[in-house]
C-alpha atoms as a PDB file:
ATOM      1  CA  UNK A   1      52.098-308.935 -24.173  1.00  0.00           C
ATOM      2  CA  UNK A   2      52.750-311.597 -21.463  1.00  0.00           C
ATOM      3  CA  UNK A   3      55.214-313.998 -21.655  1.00  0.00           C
ATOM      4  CA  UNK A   4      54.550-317.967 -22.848  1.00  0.00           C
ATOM      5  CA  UNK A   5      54.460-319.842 -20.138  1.00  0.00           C
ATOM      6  CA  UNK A   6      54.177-323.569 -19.930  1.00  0.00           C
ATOM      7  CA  UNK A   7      53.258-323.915 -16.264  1.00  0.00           C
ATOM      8  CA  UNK A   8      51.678-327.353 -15.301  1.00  0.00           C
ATOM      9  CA  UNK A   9      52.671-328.986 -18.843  1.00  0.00           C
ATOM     10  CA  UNK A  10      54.737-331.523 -19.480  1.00  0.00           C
ATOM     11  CA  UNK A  11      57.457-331.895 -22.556  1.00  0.00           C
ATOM     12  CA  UNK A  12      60.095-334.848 -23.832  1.00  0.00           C
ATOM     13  CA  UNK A  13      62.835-333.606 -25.594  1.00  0.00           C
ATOM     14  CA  UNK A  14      64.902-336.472 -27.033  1.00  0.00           C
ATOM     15  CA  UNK A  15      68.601-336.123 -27.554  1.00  0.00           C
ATOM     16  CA  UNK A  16      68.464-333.488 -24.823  1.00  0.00           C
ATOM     17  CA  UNK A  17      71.919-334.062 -23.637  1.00  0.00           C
ATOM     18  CA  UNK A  18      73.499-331.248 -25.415  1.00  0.00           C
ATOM     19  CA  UNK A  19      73.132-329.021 -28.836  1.00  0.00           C
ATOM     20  CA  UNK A  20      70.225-327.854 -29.620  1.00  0.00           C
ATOM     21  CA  UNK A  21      67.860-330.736 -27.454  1.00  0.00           C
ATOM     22  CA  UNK A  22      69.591-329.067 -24.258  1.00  0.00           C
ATOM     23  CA  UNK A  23      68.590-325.666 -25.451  1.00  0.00           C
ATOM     24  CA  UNK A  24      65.135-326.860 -26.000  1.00  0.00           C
ATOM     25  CA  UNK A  25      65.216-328.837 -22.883  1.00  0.00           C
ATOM     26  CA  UNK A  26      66.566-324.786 -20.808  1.00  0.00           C
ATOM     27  CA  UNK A  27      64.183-323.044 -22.177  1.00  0.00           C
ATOM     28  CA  UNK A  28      60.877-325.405 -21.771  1.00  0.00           C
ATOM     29  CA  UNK A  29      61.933-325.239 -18.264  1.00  0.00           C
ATOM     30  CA  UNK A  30      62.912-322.042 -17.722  1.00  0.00           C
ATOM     31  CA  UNK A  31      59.208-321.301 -18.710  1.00  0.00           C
ATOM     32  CA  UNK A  32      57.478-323.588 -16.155  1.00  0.00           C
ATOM     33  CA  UNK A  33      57.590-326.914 -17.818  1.00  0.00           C
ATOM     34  CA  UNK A  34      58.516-330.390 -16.190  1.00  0.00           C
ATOM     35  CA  UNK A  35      60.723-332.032 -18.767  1.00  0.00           C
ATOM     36  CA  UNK A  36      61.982-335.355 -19.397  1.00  0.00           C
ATOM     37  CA  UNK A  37      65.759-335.199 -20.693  1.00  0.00           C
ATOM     38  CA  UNK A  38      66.355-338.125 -22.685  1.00  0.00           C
ATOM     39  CA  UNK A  39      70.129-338.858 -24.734  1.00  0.00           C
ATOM     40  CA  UNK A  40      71.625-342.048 -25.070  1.00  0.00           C
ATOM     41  CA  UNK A  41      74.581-340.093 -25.010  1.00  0.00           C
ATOM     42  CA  UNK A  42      75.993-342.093 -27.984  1.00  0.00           C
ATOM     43  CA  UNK A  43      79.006-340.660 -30.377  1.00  0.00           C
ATOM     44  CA  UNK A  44      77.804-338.520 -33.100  1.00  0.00           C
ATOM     45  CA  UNK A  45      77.733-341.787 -35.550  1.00  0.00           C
ATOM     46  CA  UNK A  46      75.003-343.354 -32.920  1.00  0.00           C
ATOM     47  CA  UNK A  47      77.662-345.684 -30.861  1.00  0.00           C
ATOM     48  CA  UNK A  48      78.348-346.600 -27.305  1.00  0.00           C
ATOM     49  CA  UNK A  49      76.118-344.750 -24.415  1.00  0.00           C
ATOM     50  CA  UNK A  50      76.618-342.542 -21.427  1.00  0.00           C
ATOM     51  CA  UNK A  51      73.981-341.227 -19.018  1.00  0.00           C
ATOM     52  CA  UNK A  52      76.206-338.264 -17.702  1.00  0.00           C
ATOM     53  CA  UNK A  53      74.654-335.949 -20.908  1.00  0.00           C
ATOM     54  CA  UNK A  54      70.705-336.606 -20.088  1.00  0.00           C
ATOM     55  CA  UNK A  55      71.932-336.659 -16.261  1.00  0.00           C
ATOM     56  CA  UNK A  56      73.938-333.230 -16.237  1.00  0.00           C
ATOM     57  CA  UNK A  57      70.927-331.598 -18.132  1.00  0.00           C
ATOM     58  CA  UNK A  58      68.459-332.926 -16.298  1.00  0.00           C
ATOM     59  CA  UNK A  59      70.457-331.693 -12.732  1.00  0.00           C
ATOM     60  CA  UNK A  60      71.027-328.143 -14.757  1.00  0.00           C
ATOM     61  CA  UNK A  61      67.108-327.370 -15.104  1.00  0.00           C
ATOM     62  CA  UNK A  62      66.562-328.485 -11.045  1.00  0.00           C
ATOM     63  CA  UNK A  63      69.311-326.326  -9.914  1.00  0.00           C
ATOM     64  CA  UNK A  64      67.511-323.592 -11.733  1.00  0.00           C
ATOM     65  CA  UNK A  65      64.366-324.173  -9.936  1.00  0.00           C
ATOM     66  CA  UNK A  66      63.069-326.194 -12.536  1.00  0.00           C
ATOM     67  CA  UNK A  67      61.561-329.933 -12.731  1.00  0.00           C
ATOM     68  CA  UNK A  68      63.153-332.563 -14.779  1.00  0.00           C
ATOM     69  CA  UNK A  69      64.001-336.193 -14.780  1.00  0.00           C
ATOM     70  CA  UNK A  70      66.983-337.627 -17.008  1.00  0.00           C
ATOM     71  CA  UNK A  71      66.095-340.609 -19.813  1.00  0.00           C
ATOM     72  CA  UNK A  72      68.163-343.068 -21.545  1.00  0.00           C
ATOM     73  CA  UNK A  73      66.228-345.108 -23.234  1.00  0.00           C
ATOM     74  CA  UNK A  74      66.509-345.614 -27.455  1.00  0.00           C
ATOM     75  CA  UNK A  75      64.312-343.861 -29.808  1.00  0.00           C
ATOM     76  CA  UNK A  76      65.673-346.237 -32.236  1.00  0.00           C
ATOM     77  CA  UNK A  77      63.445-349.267 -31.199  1.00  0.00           C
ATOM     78  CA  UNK A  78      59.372-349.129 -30.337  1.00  0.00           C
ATOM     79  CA  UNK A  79      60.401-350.961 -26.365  1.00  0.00           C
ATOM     80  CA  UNK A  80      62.199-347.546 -26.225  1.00  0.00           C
ATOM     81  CA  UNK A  81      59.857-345.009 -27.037  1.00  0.00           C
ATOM     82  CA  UNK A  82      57.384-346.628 -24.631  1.00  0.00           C
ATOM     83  CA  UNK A  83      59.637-346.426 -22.082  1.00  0.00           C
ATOM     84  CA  UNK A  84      60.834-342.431 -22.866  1.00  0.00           C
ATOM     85  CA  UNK A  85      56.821-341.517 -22.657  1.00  0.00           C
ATOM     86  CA  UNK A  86      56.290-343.750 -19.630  1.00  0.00           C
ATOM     87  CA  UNK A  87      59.597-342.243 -17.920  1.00  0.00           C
ATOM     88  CA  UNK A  88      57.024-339.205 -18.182  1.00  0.00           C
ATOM     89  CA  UNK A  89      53.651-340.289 -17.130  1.00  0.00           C
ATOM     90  CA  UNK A  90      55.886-341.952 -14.010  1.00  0.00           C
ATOM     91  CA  UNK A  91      57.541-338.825 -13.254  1.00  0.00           C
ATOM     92  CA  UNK A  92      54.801-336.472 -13.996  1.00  0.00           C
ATOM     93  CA  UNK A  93      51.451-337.855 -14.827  1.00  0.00           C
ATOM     94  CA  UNK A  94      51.205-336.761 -18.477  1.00  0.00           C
ATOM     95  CA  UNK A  95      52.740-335.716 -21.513  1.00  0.00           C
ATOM     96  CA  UNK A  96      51.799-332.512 -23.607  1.00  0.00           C
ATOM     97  CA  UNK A  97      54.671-331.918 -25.522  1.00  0.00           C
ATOM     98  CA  UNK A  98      57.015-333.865 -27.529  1.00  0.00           C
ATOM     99  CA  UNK A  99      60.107-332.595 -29.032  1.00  0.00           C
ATOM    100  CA  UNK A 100      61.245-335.457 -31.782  1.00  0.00           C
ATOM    101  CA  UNK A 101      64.936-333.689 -31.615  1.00  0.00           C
ATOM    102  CA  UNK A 102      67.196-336.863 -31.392  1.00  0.00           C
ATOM    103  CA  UNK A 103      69.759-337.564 -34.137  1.00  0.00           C
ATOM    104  CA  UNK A 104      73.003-339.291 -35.445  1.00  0.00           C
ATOM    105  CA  UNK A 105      75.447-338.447 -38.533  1.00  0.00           C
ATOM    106  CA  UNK A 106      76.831-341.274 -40.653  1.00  0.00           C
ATOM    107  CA  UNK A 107      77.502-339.385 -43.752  1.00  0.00           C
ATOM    108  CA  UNK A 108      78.960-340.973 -46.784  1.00  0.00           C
ATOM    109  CA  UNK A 109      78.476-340.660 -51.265  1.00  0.00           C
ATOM    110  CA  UNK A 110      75.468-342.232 -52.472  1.00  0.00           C
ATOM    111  CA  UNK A 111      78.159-344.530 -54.609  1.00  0.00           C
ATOM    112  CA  UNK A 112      79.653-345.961 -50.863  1.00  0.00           C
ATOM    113  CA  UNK A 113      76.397-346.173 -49.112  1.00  0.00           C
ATOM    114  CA  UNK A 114      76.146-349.039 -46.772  1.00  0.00           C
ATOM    115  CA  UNK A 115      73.088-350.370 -44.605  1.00  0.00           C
ATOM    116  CA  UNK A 116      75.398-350.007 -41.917  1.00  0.00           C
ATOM    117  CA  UNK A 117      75.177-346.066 -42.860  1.00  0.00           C
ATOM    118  CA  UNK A 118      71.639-345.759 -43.803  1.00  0.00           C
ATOM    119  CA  UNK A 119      69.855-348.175 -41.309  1.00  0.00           C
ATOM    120  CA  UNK A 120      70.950-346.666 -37.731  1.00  0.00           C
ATOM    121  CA  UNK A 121      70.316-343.307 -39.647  1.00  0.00           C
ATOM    122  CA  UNK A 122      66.852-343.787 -40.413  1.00  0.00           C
ATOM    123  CA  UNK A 123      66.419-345.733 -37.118  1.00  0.00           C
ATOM    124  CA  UNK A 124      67.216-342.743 -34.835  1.00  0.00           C
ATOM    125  CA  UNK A 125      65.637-340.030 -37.192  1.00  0.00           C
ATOM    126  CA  UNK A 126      62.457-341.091 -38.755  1.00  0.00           C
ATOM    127  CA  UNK A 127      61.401-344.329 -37.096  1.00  0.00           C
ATOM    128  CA  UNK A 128      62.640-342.810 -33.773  1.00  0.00           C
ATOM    129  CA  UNK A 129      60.501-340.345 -34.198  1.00  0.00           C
ATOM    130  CA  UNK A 130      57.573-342.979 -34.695  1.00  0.00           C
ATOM    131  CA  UNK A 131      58.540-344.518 -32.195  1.00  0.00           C
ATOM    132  CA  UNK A 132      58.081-341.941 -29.276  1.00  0.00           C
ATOM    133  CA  UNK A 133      55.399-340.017 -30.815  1.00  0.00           C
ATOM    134  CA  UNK A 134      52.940-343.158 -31.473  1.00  0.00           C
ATOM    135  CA  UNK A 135      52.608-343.514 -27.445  1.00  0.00           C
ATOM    136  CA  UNK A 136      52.397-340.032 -26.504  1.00  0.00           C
ATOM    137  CA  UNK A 137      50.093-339.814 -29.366  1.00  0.00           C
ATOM    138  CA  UNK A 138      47.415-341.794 -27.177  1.00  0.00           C
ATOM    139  CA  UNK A 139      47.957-339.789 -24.362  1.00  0.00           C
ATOM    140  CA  UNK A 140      47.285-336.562 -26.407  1.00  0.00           C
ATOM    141  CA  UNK A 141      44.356-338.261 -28.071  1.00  0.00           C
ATOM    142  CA  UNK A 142      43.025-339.316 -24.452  1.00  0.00           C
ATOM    143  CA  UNK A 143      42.988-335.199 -23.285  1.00  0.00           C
ATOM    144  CA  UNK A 144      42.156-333.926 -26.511  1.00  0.00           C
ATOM    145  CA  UNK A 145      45.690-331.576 -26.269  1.00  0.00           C
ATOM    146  CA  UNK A 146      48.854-331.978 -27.520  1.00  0.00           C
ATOM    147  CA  UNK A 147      51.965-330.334 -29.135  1.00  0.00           C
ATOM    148  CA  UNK A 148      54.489-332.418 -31.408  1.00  0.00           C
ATOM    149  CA  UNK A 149      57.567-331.050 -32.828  1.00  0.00           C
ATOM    150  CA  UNK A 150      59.811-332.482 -35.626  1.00  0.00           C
ATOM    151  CA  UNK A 151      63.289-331.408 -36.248  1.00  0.00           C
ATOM    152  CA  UNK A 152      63.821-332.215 -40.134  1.00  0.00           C
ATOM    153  CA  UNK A 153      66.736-330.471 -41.818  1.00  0.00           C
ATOM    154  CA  UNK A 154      67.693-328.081 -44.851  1.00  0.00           C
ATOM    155  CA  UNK A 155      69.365-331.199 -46.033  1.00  0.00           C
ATOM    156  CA  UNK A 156      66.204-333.442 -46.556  1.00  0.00           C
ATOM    157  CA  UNK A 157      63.891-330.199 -47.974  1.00  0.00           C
ATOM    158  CA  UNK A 158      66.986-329.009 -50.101  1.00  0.00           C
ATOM    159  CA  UNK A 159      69.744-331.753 -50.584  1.00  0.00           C
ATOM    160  CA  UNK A 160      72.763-332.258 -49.197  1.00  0.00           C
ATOM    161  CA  UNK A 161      76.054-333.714 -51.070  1.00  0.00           C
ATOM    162  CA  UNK A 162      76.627-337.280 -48.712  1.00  0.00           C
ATOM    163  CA  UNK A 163      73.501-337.431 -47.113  1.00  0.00           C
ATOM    164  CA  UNK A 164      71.460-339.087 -48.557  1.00  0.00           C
ATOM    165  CA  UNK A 165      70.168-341.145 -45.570  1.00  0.00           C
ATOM    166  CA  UNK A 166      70.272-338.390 -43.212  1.00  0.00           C
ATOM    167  CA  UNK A 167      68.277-336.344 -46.279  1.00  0.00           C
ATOM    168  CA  UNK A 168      65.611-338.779 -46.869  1.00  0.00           C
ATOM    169  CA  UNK A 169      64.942-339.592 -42.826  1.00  0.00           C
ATOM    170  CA  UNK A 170      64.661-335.965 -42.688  1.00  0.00           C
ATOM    171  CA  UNK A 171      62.551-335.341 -45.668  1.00  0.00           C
ATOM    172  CA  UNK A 172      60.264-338.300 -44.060  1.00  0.00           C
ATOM    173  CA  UNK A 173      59.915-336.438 -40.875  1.00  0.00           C
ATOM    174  CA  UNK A 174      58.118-333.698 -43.091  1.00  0.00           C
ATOM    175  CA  UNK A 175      55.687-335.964 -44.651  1.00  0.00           C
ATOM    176  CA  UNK A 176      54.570-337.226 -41.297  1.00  0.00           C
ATOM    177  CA  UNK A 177      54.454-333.625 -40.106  1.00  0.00           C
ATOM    178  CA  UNK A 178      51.848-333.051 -42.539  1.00  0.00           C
ATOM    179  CA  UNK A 179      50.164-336.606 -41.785  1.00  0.00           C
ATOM    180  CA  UNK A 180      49.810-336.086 -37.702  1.00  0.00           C
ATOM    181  CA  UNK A 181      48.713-332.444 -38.825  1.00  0.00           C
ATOM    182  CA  UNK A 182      45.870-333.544 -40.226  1.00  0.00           C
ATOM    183  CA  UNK A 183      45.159-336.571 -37.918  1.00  0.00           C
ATOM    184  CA  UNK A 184      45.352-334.742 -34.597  1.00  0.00           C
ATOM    185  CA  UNK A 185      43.240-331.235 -35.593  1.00  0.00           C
ATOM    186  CA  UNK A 186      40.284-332.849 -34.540  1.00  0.00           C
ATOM    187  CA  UNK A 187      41.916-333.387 -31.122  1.00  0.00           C
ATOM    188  CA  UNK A 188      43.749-330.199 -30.745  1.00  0.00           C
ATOM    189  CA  UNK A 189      47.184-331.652 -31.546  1.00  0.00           C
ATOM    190  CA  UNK A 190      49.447-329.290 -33.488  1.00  0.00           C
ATOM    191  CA  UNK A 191      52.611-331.221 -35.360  1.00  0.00           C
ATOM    192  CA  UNK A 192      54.952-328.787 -36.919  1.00  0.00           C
ATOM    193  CA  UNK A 193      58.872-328.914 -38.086  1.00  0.00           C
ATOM    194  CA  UNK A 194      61.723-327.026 -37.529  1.00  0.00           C
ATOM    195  CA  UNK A 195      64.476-326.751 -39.890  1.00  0.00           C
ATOM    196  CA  UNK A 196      67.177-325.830 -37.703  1.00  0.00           C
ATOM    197  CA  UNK A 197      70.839-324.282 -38.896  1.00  0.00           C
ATOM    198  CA  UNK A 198      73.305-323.568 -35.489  1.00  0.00           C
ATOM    199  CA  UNK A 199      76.929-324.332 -34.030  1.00  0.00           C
ATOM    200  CA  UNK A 200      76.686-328.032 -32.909  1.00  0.00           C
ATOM    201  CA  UNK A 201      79.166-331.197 -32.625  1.00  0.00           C
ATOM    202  CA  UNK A 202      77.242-332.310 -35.899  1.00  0.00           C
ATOM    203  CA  UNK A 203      77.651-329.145 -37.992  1.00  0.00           C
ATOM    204  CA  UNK A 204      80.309-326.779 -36.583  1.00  0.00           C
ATOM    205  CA  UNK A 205      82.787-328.722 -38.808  1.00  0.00           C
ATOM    206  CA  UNK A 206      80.939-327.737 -42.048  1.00  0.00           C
ATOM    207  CA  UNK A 207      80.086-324.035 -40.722  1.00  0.00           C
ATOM    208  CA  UNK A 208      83.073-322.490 -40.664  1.00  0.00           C
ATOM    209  CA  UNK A 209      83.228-318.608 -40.607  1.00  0.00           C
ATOM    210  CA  UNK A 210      79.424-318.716 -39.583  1.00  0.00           C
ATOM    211  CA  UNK A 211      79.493-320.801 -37.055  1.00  0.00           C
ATOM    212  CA  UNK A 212      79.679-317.672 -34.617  1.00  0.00           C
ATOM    213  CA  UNK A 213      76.792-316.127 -35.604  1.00  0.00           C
ATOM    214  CA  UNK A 214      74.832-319.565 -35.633  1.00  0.00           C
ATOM    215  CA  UNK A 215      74.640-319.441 -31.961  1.00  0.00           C
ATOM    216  CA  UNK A 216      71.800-323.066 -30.898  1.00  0.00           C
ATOM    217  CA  UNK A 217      70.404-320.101 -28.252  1.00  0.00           C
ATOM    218  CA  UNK A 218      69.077-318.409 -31.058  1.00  0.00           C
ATOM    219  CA  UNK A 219      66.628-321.795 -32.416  1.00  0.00           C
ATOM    220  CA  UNK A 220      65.150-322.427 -28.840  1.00  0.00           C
ATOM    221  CA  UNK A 221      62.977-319.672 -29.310  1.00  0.00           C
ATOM    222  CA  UNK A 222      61.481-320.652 -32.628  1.00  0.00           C
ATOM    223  CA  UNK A 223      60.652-324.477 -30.759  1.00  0.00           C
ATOM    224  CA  UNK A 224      59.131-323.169 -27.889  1.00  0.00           C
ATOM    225  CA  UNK A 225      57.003-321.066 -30.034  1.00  0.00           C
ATOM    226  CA  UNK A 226      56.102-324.038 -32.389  1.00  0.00           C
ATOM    227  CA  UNK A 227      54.669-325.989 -28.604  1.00  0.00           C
ATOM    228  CA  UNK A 228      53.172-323.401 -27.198  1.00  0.00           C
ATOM    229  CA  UNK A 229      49.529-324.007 -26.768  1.00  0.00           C
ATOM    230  CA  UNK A 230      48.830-320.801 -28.153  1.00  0.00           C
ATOM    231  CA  UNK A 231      50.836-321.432 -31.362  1.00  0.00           C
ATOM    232  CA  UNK A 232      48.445-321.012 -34.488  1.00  0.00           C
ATOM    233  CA  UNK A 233      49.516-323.469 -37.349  1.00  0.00           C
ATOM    234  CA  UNK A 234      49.916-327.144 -37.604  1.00  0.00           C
ATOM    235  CA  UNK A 235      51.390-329.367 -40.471  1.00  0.00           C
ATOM    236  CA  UNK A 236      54.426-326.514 -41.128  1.00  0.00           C
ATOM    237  CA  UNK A 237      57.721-326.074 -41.582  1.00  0.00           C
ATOM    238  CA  UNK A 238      59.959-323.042 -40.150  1.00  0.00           C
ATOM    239  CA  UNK A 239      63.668-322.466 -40.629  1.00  0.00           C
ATOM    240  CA  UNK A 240      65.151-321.188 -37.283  1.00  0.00           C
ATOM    241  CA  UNK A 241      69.077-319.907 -37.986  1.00  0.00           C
ATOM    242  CA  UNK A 242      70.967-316.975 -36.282  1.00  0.00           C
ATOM    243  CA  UNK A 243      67.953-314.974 -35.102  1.00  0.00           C
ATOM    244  CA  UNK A 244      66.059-315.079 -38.582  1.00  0.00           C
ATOM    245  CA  UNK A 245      63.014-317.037 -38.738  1.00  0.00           C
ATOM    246  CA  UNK A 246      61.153-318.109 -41.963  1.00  0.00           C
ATOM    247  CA  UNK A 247      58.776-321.018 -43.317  1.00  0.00           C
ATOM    248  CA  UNK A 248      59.782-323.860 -45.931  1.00  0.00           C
ATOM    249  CA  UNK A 249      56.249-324.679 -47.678  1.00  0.00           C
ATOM    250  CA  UNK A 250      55.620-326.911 -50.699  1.00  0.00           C
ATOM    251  CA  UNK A 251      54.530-324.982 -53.585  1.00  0.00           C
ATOM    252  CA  UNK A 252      52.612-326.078 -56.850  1.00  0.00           C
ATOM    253  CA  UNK A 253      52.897-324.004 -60.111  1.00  0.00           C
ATOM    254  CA  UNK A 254      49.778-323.363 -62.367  1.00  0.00           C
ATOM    255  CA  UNK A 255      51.570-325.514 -65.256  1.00  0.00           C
ATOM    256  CA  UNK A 256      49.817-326.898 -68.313  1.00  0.00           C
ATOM    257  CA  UNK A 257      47.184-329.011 -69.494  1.00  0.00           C
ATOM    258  CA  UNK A 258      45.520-330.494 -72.458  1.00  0.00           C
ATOM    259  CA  UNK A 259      43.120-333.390 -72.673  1.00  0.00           C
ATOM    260  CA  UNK A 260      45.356-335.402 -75.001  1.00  0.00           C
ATOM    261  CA  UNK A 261      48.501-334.663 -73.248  1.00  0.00           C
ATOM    262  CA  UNK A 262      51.428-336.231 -75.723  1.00  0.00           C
ATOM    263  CA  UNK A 263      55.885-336.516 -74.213  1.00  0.00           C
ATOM    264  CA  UNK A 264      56.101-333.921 -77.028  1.00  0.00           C
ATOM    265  CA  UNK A 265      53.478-331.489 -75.470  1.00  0.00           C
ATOM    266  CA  UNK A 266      55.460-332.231 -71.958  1.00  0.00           C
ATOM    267  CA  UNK A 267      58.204-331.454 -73.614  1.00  0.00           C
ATOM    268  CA  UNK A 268      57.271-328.551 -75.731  1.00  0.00           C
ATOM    269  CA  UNK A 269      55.516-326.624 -72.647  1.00  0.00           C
ATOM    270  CA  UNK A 270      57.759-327.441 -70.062  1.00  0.00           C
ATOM    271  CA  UNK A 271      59.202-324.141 -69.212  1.00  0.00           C
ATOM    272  CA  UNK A 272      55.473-322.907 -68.362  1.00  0.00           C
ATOM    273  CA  UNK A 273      55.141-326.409 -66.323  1.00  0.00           C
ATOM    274  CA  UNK A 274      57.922-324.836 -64.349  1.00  0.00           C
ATOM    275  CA  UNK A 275      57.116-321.184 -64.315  1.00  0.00           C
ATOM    276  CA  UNK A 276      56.298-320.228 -60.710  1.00  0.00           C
ATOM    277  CA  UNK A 277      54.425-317.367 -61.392  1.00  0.00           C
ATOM    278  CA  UNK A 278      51.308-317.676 -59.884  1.00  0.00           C
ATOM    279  CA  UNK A 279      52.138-320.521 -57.587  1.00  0.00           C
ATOM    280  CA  UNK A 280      49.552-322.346 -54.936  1.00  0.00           C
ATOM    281  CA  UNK A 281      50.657-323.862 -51.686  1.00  0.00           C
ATOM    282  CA  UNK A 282      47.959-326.306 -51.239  1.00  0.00           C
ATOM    283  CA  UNK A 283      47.206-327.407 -47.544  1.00  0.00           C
ATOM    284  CA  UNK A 284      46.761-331.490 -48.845  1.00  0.00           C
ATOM    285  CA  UNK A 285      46.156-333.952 -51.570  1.00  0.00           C
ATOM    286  CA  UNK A 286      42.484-332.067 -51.883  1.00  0.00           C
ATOM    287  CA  UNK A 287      43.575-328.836 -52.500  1.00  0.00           C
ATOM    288  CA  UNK A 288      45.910-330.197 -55.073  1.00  0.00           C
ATOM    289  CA  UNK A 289      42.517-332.096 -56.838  1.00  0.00           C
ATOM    290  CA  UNK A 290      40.965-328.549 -56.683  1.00  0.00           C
ATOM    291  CA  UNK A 291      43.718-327.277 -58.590  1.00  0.00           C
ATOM    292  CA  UNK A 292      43.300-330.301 -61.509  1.00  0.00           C
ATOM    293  CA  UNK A 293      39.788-329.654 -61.355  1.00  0.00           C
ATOM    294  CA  UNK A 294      40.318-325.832 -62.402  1.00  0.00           C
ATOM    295  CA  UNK A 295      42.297-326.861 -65.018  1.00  0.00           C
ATOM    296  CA  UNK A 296      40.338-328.649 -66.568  1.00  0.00           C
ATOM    297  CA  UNK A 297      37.444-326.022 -66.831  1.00  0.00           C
END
């Protein structure tokens, strides 16, 4: 089999200035992509800025033999995105591939939750990743191609003690996963999500004895997979840690019905409401109505 290549293409990785972006960021390049490297190079709680991260990454991939320009522009604001996608289409003339990797920790009890925890949370996660996707969107729309990749988190599909705003951004990022899915088939745009688990400044703390074997080489793979052109699924959502690679989905159990449903019958027949034998993933809301509509008869 030949190797991927991503010759003539163009990616953004955001919050490519080190962990797993700068893995994403080598590897894209290493395959014959142009990339944009774009990190605020903030602290790990979203303050201050330094352009040495996006800068040093950026200089790493051309002394390879690669092509790459460093960014520092915000995800957290809409002026920003345009300006990461235009710091493309200057650079490069297009954009084919998005990498929505950029992130910040501000981790705290639900009890002692602040807006000063949760808004620059969501900001950078979820409506960062609006914001850069929304103009390379139109770009991918205009050439009928494109490649989007979301990095959500076991903590938003699972739960996560003290993170509940970096749980819900990321559990966000997996609804509009499945949203873009289904927008951008017609135009040959593939959105998918990885649910990454490796050694970086924001988990190596909590990792402990596994952080060696949770080497952020060992994810790049599964991304450049999930943007290759050749990559057949959209709207899904694959766990990438320590070399093993498997898919989150959203499953729906066969459960129980009766016309006159009563809170007694609920609660009478809710083991079999939970029983997963037999299970469905449905692909959207209409496969879920096809599954009411057998029940009913």
């Amino acid at each position: 089999m030949s190797e991927l290549s991503f010759e003539g293409q163009v990616a953004i990785v955001t919050g490519a200035g080190g962990g797993l972006g700068r893995h994403y960021a080598l590897a894209l390049a290493a395959r014959g992509a142009r990339v944009v490297v774009n990190d605020v190079g903030a602290s790990l709680s979203g303050e201050g800025s330094d352009a040495g991260p996006a800068q040093r990454v950026a200089a790493e991939i051309r002394d390879a033999g690669g092509e790459a320009v460093a960014d520092t522009h915000t995800v957290a604001t809409a002026e920003g995105g345009e300006r990461i996608v235009a710091a493309a289409l200057e650079a490069f003339g297009r954009v084919d591939i998005l990498v929505n990797n950029a992130g910040v920790l501000r981790d705290k009890a639900f009890h002692n939750m602040a807006p000063e925890l949760l808004d620059p949370v969501l900001d950078v996660h979820l409506k960062g990743a609006f914001n850069v996707t929304r103009p390379a969107w139109s770009r991918m729309r205009e050439q009928n191609y494109g490649r989007v990749l979301m990095a959500t988190s076991n903590s938003g599909l699972l739960g996560n003690f003290g993170q509940s705003n970096y749980g819900a951004a990321k559990m966000g990022l997996v609804g509009l996963t499945r949203v873009l899915a289904a927008e951008g088939a017609r135009h040959d745009i593939r959105v998918n999500a990885i649910a990454p688990l490796a050694r970086t400044r924001m988990t190596e703390a909590l990792l402990g004895p596994l952080a060696g074997k949770l080497a952020p080489e060992l994810v790049a793979p599964v991304a450049v997979w999930l943007v290759h052109r050749d990559v057949p699924v959209t709207g899904e959502v694959y766990s990438a840690a320590g070399g093993r690679v498997a898919r989150f989905f959203i499953g729906l159990t066969p459960g129980y019905h009766k016309a006159d449903l009563t809170p007694e019958d609920v609660r009478d027949h809710f083991d079999q409401v939970r029983d997963e034998t037999g299970y469905s993933v449905p692909a959207g809301p209409a496969d879920e109505i096809a599954r009411l509509l057998e029940a009913w008869g």
